[in-house]
Protein backbone atom coordinates (compact mmCIF):
# COMPACT_ATOMS: atom_id res chain seq x y z
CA UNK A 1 249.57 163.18 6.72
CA UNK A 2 249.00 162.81 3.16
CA UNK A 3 248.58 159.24 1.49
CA UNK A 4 248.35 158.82 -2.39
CA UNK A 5 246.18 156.08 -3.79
CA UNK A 6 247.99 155.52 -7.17
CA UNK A 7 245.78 152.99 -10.08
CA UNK A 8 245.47 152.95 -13.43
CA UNK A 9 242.26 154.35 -13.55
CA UNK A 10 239.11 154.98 -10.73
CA UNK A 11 236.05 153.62 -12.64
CA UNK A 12 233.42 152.29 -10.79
CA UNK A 13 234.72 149.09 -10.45
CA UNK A 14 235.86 147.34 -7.48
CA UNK A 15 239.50 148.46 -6.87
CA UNK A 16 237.64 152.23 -6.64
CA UNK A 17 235.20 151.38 -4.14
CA UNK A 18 237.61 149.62 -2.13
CA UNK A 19 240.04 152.84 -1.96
CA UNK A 20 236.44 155.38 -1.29
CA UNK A 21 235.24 153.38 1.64
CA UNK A 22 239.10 153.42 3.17
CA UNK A 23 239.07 157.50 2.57
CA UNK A 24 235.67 157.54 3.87
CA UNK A 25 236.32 155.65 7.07
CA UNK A 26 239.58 157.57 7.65
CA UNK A 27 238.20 160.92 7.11
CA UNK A 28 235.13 159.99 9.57
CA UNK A 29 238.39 159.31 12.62
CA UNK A 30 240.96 161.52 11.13
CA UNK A 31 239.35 164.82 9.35
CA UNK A 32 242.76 166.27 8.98
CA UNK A 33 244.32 163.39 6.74
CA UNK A 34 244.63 164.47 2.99
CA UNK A 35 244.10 162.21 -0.14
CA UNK A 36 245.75 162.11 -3.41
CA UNK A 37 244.21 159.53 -6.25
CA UNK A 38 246.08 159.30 -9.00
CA UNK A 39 245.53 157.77 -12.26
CA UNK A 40 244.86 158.13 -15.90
CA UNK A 41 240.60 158.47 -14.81
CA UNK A 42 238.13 159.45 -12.36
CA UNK A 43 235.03 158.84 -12.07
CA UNK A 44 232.13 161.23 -10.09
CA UNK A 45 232.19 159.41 -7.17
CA UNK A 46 235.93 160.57 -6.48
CA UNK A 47 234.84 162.83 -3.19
CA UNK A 48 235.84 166.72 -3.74
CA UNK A 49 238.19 167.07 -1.06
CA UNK A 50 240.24 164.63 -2.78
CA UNK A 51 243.42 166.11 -4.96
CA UNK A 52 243.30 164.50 -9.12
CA UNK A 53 246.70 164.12 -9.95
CA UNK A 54 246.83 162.83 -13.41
CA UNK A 55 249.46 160.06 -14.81
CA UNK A 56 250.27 159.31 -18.28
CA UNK A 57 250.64 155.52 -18.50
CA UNK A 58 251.85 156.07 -21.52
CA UNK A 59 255.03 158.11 -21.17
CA UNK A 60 258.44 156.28 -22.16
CA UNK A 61 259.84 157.53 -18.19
CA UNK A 62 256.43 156.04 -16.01
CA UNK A 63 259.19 155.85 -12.84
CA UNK A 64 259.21 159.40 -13.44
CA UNK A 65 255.52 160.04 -13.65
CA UNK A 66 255.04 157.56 -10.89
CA UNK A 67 257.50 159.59 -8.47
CA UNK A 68 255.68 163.11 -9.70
CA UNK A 69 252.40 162.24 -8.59
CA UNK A 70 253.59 160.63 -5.40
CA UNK A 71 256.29 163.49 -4.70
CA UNK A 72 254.45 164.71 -1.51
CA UNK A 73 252.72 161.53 0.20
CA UNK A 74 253.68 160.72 3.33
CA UNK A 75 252.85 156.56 1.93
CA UNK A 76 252.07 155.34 -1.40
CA UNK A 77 249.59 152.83 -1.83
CA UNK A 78 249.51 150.72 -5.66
CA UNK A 79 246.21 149.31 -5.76
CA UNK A 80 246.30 146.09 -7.79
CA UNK A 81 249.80 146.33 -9.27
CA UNK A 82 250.55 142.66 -10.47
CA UNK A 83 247.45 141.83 -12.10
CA UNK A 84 248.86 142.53 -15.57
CA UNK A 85 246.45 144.95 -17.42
CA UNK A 86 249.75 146.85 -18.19
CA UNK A 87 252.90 145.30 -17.74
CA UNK A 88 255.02 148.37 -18.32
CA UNK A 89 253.55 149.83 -15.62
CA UNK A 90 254.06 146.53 -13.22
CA UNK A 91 257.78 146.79 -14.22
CA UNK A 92 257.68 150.59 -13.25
CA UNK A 93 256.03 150.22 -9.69
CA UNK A 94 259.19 147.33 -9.06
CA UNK A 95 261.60 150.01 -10.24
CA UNK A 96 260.02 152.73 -8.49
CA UNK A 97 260.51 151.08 -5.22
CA UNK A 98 263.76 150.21 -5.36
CA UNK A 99 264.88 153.16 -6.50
CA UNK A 100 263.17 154.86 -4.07
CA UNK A 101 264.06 153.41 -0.65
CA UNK A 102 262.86 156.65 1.05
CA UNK A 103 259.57 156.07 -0.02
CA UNK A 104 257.09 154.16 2.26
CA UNK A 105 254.92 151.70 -0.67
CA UNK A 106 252.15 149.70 -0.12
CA UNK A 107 251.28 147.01 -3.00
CA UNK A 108 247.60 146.69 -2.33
CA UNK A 109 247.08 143.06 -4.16
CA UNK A 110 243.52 143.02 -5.09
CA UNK A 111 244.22 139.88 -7.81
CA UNK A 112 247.59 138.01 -9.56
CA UNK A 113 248.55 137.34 -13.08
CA UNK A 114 248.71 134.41 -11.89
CA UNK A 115 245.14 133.62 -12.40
CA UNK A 116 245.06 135.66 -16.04
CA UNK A 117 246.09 133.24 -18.73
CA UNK A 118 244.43 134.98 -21.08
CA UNK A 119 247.38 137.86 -19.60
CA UNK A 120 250.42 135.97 -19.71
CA UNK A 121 251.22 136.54 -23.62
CA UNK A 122 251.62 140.41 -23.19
CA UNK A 123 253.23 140.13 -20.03
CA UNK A 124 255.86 136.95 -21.04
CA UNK A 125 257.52 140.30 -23.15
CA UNK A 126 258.30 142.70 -20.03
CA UNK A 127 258.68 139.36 -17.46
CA UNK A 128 260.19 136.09 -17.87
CA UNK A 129 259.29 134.64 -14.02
CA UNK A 130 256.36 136.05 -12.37
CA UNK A 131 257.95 136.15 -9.19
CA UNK A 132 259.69 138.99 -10.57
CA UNK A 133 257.17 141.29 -10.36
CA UNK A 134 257.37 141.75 -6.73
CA UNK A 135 260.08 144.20 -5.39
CA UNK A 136 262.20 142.64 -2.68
CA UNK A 137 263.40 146.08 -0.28
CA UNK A 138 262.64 147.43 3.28
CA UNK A 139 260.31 150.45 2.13
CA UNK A 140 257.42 147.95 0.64
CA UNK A 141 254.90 146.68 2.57
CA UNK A 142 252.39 144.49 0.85
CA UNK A 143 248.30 144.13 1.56
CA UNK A 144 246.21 141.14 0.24
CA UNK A 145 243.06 140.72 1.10
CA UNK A 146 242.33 137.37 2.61
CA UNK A 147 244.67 135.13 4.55
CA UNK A 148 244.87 132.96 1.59
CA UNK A 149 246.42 135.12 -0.73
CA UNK A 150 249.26 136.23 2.38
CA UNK A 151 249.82 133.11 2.09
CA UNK A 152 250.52 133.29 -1.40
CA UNK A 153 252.84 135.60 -1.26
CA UNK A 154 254.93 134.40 1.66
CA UNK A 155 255.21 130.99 -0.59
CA UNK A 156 256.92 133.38 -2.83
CA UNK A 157 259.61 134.61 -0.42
CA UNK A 158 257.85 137.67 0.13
CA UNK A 159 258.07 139.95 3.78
CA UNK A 160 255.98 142.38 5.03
CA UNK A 161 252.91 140.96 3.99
CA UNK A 162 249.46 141.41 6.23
CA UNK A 163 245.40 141.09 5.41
CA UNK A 164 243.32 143.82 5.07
CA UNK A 165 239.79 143.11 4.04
CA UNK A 166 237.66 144.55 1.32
CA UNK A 167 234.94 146.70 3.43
CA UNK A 168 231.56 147.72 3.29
CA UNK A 169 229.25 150.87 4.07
CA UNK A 170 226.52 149.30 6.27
CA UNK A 171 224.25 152.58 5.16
CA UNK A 172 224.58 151.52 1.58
CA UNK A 173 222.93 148.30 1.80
CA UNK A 174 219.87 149.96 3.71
CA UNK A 175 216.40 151.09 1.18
CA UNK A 176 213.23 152.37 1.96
CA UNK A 177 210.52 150.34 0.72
CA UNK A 178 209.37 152.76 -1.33
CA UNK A 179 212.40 153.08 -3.82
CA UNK A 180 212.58 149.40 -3.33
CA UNK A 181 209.24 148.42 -4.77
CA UNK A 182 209.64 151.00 -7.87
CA UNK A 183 212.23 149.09 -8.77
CA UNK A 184 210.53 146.08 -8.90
CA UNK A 185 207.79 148.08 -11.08
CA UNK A 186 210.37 148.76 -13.51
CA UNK A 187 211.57 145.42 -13.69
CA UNK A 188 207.90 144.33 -14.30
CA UNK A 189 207.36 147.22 -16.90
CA UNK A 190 210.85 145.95 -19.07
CA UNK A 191 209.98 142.40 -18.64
CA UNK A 192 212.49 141.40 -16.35
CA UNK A 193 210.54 139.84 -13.83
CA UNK A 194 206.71 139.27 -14.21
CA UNK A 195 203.46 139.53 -11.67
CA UNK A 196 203.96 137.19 -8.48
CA UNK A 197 207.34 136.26 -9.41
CA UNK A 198 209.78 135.70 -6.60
CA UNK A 199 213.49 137.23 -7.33
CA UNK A 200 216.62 135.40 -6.90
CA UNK A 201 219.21 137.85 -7.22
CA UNK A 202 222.73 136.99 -8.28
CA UNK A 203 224.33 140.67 -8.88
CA UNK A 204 227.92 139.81 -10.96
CA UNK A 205 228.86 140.69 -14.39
CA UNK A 206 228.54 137.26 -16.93
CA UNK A 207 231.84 135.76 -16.41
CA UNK A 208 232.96 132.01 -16.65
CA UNK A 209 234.44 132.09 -12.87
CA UNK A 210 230.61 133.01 -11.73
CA UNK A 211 229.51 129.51 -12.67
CA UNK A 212 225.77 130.55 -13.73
CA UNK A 213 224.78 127.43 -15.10
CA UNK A 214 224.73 126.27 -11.40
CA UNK A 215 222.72 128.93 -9.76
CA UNK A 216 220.32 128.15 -12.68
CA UNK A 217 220.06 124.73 -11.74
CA UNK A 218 219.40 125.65 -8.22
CA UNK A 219 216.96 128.13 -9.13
CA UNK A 220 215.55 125.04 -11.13
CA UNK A 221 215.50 122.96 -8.10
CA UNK A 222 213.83 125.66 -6.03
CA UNK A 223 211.33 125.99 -8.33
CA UNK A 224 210.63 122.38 -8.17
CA UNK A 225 209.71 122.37 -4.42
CA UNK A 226 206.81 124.80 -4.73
CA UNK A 227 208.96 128.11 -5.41
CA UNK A 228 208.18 130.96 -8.53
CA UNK A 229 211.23 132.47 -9.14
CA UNK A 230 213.34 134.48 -11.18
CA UNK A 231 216.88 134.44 -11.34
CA UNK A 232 218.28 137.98 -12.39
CA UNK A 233 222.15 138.10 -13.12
CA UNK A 234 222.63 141.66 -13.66
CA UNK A 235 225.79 143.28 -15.55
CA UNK A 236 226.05 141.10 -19.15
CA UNK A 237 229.39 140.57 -20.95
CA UNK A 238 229.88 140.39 -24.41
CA UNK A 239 231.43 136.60 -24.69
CA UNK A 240 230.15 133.32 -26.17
CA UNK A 241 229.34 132.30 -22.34
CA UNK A 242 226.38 135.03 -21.98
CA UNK A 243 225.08 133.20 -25.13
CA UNK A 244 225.58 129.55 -23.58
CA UNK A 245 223.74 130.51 -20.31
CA UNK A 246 221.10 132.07 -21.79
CA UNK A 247 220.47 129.05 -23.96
CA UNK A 248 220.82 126.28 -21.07
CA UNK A 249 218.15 128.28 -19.43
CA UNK A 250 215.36 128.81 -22.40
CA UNK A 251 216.16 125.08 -23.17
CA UNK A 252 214.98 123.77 -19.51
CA UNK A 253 212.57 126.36 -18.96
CA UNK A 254 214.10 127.96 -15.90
CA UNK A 255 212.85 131.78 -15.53
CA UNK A 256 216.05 134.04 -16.23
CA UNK A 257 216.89 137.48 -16.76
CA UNK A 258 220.27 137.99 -17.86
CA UNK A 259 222.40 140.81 -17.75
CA UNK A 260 218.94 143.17 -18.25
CA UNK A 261 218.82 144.43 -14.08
CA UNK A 262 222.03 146.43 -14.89
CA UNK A 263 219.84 149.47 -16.89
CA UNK A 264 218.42 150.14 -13.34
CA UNK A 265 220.86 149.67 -11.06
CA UNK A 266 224.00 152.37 -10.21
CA UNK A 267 224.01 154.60 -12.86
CA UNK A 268 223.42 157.89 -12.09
CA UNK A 269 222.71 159.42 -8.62
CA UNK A 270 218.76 158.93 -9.52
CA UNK A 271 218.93 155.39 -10.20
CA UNK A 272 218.68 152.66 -8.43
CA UNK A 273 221.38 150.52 -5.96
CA UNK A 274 222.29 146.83 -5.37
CA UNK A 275 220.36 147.81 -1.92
CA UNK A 276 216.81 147.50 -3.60
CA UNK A 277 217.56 144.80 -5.52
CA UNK A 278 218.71 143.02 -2.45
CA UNK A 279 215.19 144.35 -0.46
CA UNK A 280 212.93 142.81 -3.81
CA UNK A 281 214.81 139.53 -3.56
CA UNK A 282 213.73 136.60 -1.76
CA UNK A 283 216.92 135.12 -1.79
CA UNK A 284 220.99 136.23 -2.84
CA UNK A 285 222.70 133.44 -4.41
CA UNK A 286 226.66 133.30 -4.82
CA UNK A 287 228.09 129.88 -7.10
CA UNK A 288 231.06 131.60 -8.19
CA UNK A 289 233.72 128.54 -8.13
CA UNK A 290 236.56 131.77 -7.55
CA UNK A 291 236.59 135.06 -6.13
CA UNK A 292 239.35 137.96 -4.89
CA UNK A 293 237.36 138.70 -1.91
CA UNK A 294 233.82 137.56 -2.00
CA UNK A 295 231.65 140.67 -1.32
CA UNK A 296 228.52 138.05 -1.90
CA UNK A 297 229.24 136.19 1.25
CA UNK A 298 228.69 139.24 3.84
CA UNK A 299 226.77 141.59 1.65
CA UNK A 300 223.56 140.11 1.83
CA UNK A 301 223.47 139.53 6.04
CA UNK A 302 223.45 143.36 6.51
CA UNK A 303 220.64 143.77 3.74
CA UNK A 304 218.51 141.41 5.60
CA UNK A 305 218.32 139.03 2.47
CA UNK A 306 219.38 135.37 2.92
CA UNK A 307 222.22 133.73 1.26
CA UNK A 308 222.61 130.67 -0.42
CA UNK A 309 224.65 128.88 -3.07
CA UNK A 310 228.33 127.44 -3.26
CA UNK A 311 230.99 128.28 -0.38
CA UNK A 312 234.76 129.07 -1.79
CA UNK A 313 237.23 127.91 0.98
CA UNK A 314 239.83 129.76 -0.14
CA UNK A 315 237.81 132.68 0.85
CA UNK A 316 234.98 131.79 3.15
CA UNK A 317 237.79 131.15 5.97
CA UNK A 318 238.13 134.39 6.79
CA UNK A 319 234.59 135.08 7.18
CA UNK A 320 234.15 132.66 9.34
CA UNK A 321 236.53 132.66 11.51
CA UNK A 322 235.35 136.26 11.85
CA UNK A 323 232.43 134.92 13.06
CA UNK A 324 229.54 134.58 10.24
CA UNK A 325 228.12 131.35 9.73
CA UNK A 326 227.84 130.10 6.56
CA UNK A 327 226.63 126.42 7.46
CA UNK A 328 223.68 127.32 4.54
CA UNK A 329 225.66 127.11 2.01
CA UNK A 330 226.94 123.86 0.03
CA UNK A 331 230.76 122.48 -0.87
CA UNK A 332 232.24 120.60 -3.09
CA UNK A 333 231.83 116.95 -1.41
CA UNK A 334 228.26 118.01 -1.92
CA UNK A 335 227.77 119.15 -5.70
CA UNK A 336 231.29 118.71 -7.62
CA UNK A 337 232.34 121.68 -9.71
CA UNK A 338 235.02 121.82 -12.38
CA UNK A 339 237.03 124.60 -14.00
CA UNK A 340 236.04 123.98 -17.38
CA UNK A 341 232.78 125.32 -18.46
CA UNK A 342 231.98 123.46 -21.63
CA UNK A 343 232.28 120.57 -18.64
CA UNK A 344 230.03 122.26 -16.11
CA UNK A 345 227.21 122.94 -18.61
CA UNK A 346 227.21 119.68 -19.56
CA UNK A 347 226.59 118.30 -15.90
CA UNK A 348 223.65 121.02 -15.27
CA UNK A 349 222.38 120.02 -19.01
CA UNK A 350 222.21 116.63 -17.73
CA UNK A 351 220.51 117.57 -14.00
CA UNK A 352 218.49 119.45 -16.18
CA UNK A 353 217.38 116.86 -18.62
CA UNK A 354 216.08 114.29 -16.00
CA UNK A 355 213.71 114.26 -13.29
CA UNK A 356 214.24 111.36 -11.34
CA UNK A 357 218.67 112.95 -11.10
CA UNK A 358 216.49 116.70 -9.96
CA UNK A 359 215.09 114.44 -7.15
CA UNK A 360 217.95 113.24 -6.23
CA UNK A 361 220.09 115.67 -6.23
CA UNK A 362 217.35 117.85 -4.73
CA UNK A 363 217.43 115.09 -1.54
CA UNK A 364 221.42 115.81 -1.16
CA UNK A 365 221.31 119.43 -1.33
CA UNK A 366 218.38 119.74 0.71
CA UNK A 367 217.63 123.15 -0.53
CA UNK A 368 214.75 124.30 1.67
CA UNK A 369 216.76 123.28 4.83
CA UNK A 370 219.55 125.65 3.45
CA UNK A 371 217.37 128.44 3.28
CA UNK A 372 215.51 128.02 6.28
CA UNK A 373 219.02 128.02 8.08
CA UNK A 374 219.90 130.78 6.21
CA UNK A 375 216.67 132.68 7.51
CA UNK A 376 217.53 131.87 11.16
CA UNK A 377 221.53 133.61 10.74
CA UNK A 378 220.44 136.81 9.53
CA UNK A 379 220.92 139.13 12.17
CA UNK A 380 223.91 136.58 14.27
CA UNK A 381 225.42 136.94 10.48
CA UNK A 382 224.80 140.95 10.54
CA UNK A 383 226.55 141.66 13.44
CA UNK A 384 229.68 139.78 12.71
CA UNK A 385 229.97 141.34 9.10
CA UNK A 386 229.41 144.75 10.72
CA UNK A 387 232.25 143.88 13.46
CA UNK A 388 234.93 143.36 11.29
CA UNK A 389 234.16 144.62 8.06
CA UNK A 390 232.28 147.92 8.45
CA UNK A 391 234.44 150.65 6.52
CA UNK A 392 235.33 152.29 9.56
CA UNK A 393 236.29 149.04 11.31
CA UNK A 394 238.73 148.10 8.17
CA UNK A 395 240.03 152.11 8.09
CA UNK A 396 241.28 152.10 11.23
CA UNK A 397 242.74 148.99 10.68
CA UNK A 398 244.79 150.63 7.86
CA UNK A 399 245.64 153.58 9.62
CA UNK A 400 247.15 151.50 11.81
CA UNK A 401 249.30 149.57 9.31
CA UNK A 402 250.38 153.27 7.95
CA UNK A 403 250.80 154.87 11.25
CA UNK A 404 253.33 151.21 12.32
CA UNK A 405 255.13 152.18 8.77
CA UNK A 406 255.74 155.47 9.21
CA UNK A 407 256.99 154.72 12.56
CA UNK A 408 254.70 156.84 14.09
């Protein structure tokens, strides 16, 4: 069998990982399978047995290139093909697969226009309706990957839709001590961190969605009860909001680093990995108000670091109805968020600004509780991640969905 992972490009960026643990777990059961990426980039970490193919998302005839690079593959699989980046090429998936109908597809749908305002201009020319994105025949099978967003897609007429989780590499989230504490010497050597400090880790890139200015506040309110920590946000991004944050926190003298851990962490084979950040921290916090899948909520449980921060129903479900608790972390009814962040800084501004609303906020959120619980889940919490979503858990899972297509 041969199956062709087809995306713009494999940087080292989600989407890639996603596709490398799936070959890895498949080529740990099934040695003989062969893999084709294809795209317009590929980054080291593309595994040598692999076969480049090349596509020019730029040629007036994509259906074309899109059927060349996919000539031999027993199944197709379009990793994130509606989120708009480049509409021509959205249009030329739709086309490909219904012109096609020999073909077996998968849409993989890692995220939706639907949630890219900022998208909608440049794709408004190529689509009127978003729901016409989606190709409607037999040979198309479509992956999200939580229950929620199947259930998006259904709303939308769709068939042929199932859930396969994002997966993780239990090895990869294991350190020795050693590499672990020379990365917190090189935090202490750039000024990242200093002596004695405790290290709340929150390892996303600077983006509005992340909600920062809360997991500041609770770092604030951690603090408060006896606590000397740091918060380190790792990747930055270059937007007004990395500028707002960074503000809010030298204003209410709250111990950040912001978008300096990045230098250290996964670049180069020599470097360091989210792993030893993880083993230096204290504590992983997630306040992120949205998320595709939610790597943050599982992640931590196998690294042995506990978890706290916001919960995201629309994602959280799935986790625990697999099984992990995540009774440590807050909701809504218990700290109110909004979508606007002007709005949200404002509120933590205001926490910020008075004492006597820190108290009382800090006696609703009953922080040390949460991590305490959080403490006394960590290996229950390990076990069920590594049930459901260890890589070679979730490849088999999708060999199985292949294998069903194929009719095999």
């Amino acid at each position: 069998m041969k199956i062709c992972f087809l995306h713009y490009y494999f940087k080292k960026d989600g989407v890639t990982r996603t596709v490398l643990n799936n070959v890895l777990g498949i080529k740990e059961q099934s040695p003989n399978i062969q893999f084709v990426f294809a795209g317009d980039f590929f980054s080291e970490a593309i595994p040598d047995y692999a076969e480049k193919r090349f596509i020019d998302w730029e040629s007036e005839d994509l259906v074309s290139e899109i059927k060349r690079v996919s000539s031999d593959a027993d199944i197709l699989i379009i990793e994130n093909p509606v989120v708009g980046i480049f509409p021509r090429a959205t249009l030329a998936f739709k086309e490909f697969v219904e012109e096609n109908q020999n073909k077996k597809v998968i849409y993989r749908i890692h995220d939706f226009i639907d949630d890219r305002p900022h998208l909608f201009e440049e794709f408004k020319k190529v689509f009127s309706d978003f729901n016409e994105i989606y190709p409607n025949s037999d040979n198309v099978h479509f992956i999200t990957l939580t229950s929620f967003d199947r259930n998006r897609l259904l709303a939308k007429g769709l068939k042929n839709v199932s859930v396969l989780p994002n997966s993780i590499v239990e090895s990869d989230l294991y350190t020795n001590e050693e590499n672990a504490l020379k990365l917190r010497k090189k935090f202490e050597e750039s000024g990242i961190i200093k002596l004695g400090e405790k290290i709340i880790s929150y390892p996303v890139k600077i983006l509005r969605r992340k909600n920062i200015e809360e997991a500041i506040l609770i770092t604030k309110l951690i603090n408060n009860f006896g606590g000397k920590h740091r918060l380190i946000v790792t990747l930055p991004h270059e937007d007004d909001y990395e500028k707002e944050i960074k503000e809010l926190a030298e204003k209410h003298n709250v111990p950040c680093s912001i978008g300096e851990a990045h230098k250290f962490l996964d670049y180069g084979k020599d470097e360091f990995t989210t792993a030893d950040l993880f083993a230096i921290s204290d504590l992983v916090i997630s306040t992120s108000i949205r998320e595709g899948f939610g790597f943050a909520f599982i992640e931590p449980w196998v690294a042995g670091t506990p978890l706290i921060g916001r919960k995201i129903p629309e994602v959280t479900k799935d986790f625990e109805d697999a099984g992990i608790d995540l009774s440590p972390l807050y909701d809504n009814s218990v700290l109110h968020n909004s979508k606007n962040t002007e709005e949200r800084i404002e509120r933590v501004g205001a926490f910020l600004s008075d004492n006597e609303k820190l108290d009382q906020l800090q006696k609703i959120l009953r922080l040390n509780e949460r991590i305490e619980k959080s403490l006394t889940l960590m290996e229950k919490n390990k076990q069920a991640v590594i049930n459901t979503y260890s890589h070679t858990r979730v490849a088999d899972k999708l060999l199985n969905q292949i294998n069903f297509i194929l009719g095999n």
